[in-house]
PDB file of N, CA and C in Angstrom:
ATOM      1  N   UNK A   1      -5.913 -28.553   3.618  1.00  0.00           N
ATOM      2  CA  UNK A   1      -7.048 -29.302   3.140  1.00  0.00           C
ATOM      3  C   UNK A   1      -6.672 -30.780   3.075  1.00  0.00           C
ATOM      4  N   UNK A   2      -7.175 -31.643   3.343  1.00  0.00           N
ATOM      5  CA  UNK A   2      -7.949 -33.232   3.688  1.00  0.00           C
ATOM      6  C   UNK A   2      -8.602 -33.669   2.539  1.00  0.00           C
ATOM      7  N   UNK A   3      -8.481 -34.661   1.735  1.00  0.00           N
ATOM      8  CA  UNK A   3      -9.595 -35.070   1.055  1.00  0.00           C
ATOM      9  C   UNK A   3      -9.423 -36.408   1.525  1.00  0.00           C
ATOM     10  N   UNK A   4     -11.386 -36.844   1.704  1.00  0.00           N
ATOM     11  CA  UNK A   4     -11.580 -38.081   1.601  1.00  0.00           C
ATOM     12  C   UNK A   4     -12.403 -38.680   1.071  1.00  0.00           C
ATOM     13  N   UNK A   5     -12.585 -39.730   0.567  1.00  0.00           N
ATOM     14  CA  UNK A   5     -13.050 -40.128   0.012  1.00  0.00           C
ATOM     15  C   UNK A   5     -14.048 -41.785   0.397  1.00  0.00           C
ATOM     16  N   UNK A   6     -15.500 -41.666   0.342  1.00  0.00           N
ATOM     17  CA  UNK A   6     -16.157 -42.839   0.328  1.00  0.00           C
ATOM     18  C   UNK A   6     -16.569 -43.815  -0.250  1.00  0.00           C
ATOM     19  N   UNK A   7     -15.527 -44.454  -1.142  1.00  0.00           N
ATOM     20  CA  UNK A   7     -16.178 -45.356  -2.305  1.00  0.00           C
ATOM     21  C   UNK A   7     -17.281 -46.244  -2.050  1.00  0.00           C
ATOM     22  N   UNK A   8     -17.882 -46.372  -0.961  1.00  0.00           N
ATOM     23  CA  UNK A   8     -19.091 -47.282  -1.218  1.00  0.00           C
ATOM     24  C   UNK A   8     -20.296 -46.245  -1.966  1.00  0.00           C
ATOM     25  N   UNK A   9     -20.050 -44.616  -1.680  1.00  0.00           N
ATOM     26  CA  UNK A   9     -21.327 -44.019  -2.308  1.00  0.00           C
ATOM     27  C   UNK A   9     -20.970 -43.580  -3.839  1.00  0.00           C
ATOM     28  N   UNK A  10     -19.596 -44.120  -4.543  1.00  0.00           N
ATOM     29  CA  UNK A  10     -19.323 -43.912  -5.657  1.00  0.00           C
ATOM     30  C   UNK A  10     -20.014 -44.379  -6.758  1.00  0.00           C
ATOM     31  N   UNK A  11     -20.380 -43.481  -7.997  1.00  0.00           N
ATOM     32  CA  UNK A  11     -21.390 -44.404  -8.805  1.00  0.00           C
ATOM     33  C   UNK A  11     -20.476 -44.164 -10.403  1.00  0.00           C
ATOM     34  N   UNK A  12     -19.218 -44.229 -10.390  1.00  0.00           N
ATOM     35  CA  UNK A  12     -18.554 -44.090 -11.326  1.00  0.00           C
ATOM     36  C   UNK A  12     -18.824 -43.121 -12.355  1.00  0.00           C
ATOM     37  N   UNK A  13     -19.511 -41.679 -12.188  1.00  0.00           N
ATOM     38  CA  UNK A  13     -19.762 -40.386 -12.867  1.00  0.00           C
ATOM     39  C   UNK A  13     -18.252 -40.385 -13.738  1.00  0.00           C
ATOM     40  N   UNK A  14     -17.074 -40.331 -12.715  1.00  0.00           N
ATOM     41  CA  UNK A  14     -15.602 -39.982 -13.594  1.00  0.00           C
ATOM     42  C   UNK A  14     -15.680 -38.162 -13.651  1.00  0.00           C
ATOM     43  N   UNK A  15     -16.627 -36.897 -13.117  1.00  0.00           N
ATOM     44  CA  UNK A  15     -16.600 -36.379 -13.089  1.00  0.00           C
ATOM     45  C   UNK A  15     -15.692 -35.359 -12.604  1.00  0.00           C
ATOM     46  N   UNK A  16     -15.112 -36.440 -11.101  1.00  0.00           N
ATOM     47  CA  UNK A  16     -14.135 -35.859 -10.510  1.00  0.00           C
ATOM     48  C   UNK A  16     -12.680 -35.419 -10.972  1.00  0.00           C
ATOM     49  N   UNK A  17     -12.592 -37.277 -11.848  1.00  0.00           N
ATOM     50  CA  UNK A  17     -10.973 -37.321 -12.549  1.00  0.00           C
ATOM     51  C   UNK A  17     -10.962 -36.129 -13.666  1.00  0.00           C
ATOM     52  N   UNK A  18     -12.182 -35.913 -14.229  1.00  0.00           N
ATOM     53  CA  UNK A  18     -12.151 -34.999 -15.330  1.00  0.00           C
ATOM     54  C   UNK A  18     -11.707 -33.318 -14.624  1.00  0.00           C
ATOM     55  N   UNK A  19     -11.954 -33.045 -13.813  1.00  0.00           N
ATOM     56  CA  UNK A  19     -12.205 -31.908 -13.347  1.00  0.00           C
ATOM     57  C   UNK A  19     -11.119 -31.606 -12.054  1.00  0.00           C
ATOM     58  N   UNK A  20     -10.439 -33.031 -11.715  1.00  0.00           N
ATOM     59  CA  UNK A  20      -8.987 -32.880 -10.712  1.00  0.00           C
ATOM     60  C   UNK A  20      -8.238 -33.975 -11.368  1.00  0.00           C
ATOM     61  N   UNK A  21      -7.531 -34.020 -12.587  1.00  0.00           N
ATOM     62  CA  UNK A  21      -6.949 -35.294 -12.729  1.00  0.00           C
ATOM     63  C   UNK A  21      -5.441 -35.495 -12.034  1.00  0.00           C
ATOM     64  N   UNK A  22      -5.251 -34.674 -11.116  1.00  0.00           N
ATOM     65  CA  UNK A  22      -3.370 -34.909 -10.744  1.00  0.00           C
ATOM     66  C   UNK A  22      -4.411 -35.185  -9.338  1.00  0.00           C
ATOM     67  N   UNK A  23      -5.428 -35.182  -8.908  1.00  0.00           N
ATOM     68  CA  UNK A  23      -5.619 -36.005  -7.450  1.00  0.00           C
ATOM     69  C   UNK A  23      -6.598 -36.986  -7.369  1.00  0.00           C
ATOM     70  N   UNK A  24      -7.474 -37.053  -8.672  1.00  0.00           N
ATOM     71  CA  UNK A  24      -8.465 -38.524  -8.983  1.00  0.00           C
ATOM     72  C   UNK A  24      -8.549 -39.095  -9.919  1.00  0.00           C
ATOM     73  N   UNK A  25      -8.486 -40.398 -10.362  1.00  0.00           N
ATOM     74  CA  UNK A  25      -8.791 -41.399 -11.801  1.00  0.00           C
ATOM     75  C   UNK A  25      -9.817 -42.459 -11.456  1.00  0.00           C
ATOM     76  N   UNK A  26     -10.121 -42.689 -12.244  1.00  0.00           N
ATOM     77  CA  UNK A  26     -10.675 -44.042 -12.057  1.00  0.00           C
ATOM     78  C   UNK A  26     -10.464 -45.427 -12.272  1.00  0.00           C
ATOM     79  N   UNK A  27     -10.416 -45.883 -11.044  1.00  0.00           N
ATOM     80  CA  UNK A  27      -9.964 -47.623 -11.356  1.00  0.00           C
ATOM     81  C   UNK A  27     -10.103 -48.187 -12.860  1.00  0.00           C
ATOM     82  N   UNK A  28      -9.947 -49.480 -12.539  1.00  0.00           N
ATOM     83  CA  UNK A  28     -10.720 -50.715 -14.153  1.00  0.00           C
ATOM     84  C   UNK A  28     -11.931 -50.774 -14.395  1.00  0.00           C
ATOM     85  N   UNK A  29     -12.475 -50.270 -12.746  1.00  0.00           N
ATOM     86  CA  UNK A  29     -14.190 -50.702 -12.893  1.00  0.00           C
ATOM     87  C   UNK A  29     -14.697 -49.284 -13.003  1.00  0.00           C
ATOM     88  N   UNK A  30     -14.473 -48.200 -12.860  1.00  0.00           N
ATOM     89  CA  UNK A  30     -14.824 -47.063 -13.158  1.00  0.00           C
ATOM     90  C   UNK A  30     -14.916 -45.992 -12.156  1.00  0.00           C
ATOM     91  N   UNK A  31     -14.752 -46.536 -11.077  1.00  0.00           N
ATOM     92  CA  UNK A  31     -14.724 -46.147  -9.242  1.00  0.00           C
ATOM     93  C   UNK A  31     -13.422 -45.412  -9.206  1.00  0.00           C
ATOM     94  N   UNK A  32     -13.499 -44.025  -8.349  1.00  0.00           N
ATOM     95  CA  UNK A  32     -12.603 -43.639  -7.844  1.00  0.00           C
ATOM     96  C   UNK A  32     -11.510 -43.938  -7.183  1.00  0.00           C
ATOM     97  N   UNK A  33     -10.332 -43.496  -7.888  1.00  0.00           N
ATOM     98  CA  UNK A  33      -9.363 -43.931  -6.932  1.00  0.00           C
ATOM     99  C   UNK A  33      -8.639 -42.459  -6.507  1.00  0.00           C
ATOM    100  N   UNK A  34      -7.935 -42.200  -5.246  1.00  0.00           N
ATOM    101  CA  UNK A  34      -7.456 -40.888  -4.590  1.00  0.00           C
ATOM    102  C   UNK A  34      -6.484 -40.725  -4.928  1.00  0.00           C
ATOM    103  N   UNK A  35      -5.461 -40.001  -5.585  1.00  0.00           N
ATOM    104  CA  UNK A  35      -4.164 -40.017  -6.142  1.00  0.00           C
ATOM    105  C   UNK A  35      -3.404 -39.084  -4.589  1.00  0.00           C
ATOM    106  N   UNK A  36      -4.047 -37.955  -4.368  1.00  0.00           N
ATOM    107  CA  UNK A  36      -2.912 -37.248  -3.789  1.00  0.00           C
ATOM    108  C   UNK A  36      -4.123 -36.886  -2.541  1.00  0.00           C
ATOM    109  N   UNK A  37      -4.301 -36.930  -1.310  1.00  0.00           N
ATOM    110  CA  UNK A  37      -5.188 -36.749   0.043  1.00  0.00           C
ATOM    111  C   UNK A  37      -4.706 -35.431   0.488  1.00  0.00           C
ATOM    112  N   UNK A  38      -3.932 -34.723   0.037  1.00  0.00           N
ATOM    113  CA  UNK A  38      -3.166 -33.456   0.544  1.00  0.00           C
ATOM    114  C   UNK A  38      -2.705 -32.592   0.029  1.00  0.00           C
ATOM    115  N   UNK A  39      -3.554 -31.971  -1.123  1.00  0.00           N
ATOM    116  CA  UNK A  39      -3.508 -30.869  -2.242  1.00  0.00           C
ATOM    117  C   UNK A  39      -2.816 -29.551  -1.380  1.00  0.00           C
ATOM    118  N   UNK A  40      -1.689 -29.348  -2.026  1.00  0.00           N
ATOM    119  CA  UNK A  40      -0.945 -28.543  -1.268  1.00  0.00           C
ATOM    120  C   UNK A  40      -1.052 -26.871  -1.810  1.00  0.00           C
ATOM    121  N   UNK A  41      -1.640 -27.008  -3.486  1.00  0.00           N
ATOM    122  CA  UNK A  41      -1.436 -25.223  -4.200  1.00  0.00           C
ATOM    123  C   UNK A  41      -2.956 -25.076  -4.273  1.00  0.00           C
ATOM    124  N   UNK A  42      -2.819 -24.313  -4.582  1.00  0.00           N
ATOM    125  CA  UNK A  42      -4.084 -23.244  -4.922  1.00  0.00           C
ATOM    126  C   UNK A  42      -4.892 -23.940  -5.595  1.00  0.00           C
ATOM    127  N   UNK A  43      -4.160 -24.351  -6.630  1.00  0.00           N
ATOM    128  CA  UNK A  43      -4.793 -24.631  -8.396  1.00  0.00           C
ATOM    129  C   UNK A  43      -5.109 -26.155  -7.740  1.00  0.00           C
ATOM    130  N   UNK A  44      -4.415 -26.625  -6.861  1.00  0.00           N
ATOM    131  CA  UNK A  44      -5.351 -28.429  -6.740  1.00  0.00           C
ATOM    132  C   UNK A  44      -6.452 -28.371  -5.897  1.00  0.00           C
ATOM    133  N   UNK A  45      -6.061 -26.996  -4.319  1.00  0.00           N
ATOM    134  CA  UNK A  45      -7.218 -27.020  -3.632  1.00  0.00           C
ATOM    135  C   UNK A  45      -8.714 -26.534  -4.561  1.00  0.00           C
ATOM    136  N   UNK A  46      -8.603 -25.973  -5.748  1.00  0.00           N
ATOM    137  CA  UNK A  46      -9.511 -25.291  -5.926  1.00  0.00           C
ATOM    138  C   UNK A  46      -9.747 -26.554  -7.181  1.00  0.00           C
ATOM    139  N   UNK A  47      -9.347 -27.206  -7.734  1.00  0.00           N
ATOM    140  CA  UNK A  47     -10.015 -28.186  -8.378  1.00  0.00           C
ATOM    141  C   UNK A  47     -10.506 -29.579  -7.510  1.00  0.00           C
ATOM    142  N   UNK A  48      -9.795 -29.337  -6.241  1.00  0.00           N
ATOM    143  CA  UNK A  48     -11.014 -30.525  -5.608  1.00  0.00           C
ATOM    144  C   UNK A  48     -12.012 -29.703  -5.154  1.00  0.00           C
ATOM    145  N   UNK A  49     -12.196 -28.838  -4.780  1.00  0.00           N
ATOM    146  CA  UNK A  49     -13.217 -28.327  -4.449  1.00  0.00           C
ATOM    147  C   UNK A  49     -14.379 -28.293  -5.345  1.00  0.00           C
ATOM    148  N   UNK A  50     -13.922 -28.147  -6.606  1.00  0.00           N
ATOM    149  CA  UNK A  50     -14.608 -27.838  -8.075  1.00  0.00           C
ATOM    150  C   UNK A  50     -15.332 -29.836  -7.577  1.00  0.00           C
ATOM    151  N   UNK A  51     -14.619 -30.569  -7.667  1.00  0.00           N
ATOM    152  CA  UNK A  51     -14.925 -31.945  -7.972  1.00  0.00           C
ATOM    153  C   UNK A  51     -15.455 -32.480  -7.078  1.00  0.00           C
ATOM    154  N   UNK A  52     -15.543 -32.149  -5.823  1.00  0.00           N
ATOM    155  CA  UNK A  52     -16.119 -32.343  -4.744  1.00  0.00           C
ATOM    156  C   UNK A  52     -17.856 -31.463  -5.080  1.00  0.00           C
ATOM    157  N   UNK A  53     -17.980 -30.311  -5.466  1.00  0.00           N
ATOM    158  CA  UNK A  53     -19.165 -30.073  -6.139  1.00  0.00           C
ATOM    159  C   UNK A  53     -19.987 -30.674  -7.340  1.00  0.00           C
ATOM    160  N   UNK A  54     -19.162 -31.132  -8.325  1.00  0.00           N
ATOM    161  CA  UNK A  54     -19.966 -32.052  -9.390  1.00  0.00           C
ATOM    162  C   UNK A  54     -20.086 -33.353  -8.793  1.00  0.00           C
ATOM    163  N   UNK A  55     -19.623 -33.835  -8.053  1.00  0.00           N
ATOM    164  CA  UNK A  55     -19.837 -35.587  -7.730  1.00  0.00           C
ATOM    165  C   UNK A  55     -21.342 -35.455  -7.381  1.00  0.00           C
ATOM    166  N   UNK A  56     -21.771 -36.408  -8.469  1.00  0.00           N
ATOM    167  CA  UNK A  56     -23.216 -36.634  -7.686  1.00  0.00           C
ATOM    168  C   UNK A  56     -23.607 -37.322  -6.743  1.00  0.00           C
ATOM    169  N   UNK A  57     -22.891 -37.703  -6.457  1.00  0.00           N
ATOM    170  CA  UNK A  57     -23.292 -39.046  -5.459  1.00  0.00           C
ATOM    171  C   UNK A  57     -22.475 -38.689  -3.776  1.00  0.00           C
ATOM    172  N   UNK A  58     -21.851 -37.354  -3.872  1.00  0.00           N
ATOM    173  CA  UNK A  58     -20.780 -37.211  -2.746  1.00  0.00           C
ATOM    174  C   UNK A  58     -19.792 -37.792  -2.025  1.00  0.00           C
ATOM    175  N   UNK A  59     -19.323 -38.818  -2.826  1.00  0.00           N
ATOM    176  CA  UNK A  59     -18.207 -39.327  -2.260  1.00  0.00           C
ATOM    177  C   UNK A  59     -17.132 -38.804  -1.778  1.00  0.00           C
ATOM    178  N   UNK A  60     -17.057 -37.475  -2.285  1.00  0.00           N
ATOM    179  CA  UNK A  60     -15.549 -36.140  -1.760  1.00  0.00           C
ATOM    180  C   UNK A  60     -16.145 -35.791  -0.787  1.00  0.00           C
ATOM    181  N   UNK A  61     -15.394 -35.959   0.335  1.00  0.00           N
ATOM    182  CA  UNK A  61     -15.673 -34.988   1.320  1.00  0.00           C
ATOM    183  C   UNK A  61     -14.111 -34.358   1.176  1.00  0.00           C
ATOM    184  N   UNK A  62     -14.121 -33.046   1.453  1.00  0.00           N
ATOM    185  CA  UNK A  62     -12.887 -32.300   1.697  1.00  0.00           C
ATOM    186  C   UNK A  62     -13.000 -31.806   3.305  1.00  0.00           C
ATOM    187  N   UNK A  63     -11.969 -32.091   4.317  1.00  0.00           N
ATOM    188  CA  UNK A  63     -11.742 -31.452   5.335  1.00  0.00           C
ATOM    189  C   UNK A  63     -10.524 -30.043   5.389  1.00  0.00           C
ATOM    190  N   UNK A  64     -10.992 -29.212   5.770  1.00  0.00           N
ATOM    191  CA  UNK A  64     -10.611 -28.209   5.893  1.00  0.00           C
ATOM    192  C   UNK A  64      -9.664 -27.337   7.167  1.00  0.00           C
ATOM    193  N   UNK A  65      -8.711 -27.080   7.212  1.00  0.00           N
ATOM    194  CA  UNK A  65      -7.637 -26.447   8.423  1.00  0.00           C
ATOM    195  C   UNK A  65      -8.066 -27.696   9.108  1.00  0.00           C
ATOM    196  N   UNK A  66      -8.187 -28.897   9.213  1.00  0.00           N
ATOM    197  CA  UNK A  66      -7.439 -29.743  10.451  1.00  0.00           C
ATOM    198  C   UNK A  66      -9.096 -30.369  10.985  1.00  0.00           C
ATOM    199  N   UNK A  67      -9.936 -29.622  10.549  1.00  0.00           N
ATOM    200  CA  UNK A  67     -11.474 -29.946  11.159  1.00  0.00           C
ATOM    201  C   UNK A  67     -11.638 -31.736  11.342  1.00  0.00           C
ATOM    202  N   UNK A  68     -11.975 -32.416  12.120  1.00  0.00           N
ATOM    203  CA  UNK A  68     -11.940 -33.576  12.146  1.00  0.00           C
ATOM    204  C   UNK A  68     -12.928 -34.468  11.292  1.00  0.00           C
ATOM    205  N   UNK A  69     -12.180 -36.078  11.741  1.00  0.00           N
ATOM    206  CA  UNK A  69     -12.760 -36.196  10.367  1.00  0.00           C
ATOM    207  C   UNK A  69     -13.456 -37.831  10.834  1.00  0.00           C
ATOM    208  N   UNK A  70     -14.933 -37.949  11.013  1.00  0.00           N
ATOM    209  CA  UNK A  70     -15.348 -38.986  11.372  1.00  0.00           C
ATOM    210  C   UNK A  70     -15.728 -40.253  10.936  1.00  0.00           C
ATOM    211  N   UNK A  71     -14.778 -40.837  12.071  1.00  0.00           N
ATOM    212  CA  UNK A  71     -14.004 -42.025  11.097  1.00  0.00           C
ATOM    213  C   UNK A  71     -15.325 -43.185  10.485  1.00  0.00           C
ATOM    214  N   UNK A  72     -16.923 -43.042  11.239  1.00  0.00           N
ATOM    215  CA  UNK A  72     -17.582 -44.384  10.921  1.00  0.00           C
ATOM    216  C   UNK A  72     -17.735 -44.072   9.148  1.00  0.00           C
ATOM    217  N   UNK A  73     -19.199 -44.660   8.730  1.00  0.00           N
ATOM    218  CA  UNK A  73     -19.499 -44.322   6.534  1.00  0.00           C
ATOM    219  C   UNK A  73     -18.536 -44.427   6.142  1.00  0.00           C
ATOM    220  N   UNK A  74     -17.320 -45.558   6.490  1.00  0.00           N
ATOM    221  CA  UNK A  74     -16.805 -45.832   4.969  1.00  0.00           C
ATOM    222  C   UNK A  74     -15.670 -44.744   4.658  1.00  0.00           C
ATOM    223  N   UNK A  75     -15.169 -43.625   5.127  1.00  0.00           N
ATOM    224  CA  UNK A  75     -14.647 -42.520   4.807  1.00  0.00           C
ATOM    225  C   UNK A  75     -13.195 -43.117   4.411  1.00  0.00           C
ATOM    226  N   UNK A  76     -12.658 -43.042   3.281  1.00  0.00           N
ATOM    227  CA  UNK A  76     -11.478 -43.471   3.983  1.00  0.00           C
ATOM    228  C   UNK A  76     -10.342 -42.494   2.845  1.00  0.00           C
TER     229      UNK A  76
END
């Protein structure tokens, strides 16, 4: 698993950090920041996944076994 992340569609919820905090926090301004892009156990793939579902705004995208990942929106 891949995570990426689009901070221009971030609206500072903090939902994510609450719900994956060893792979998201939030900056000074309240915006996501990515701690770890390459959740390696169980217990992290399945809390980004969890956090990638509450974001309201979808800034998580998670890529999955290697699926590609298109680079235009900001993805980074």
């Amino acid at each position: 698993m891949r995570i990426v992340i689009d901070k221009k569609k971030c609206m500072g919820a903090g939902l994510c950090a609450m719900a994956a905090p060893t792979l998201f926090r939030q900056d000074a301004k309240g915006f996501v920041e990515l701690l770890n892009a390459n959740p390696l156990t169980a217990e992290d793939q399945a809390a980004a996944r969890e956090a990638a579902d509450l974001c309201p705004s979808g800034t998580i995208v998670l890529i999955e076994d290697g699926a590609p990942v298109d680079p235009g929106n900001g993805v980074t």
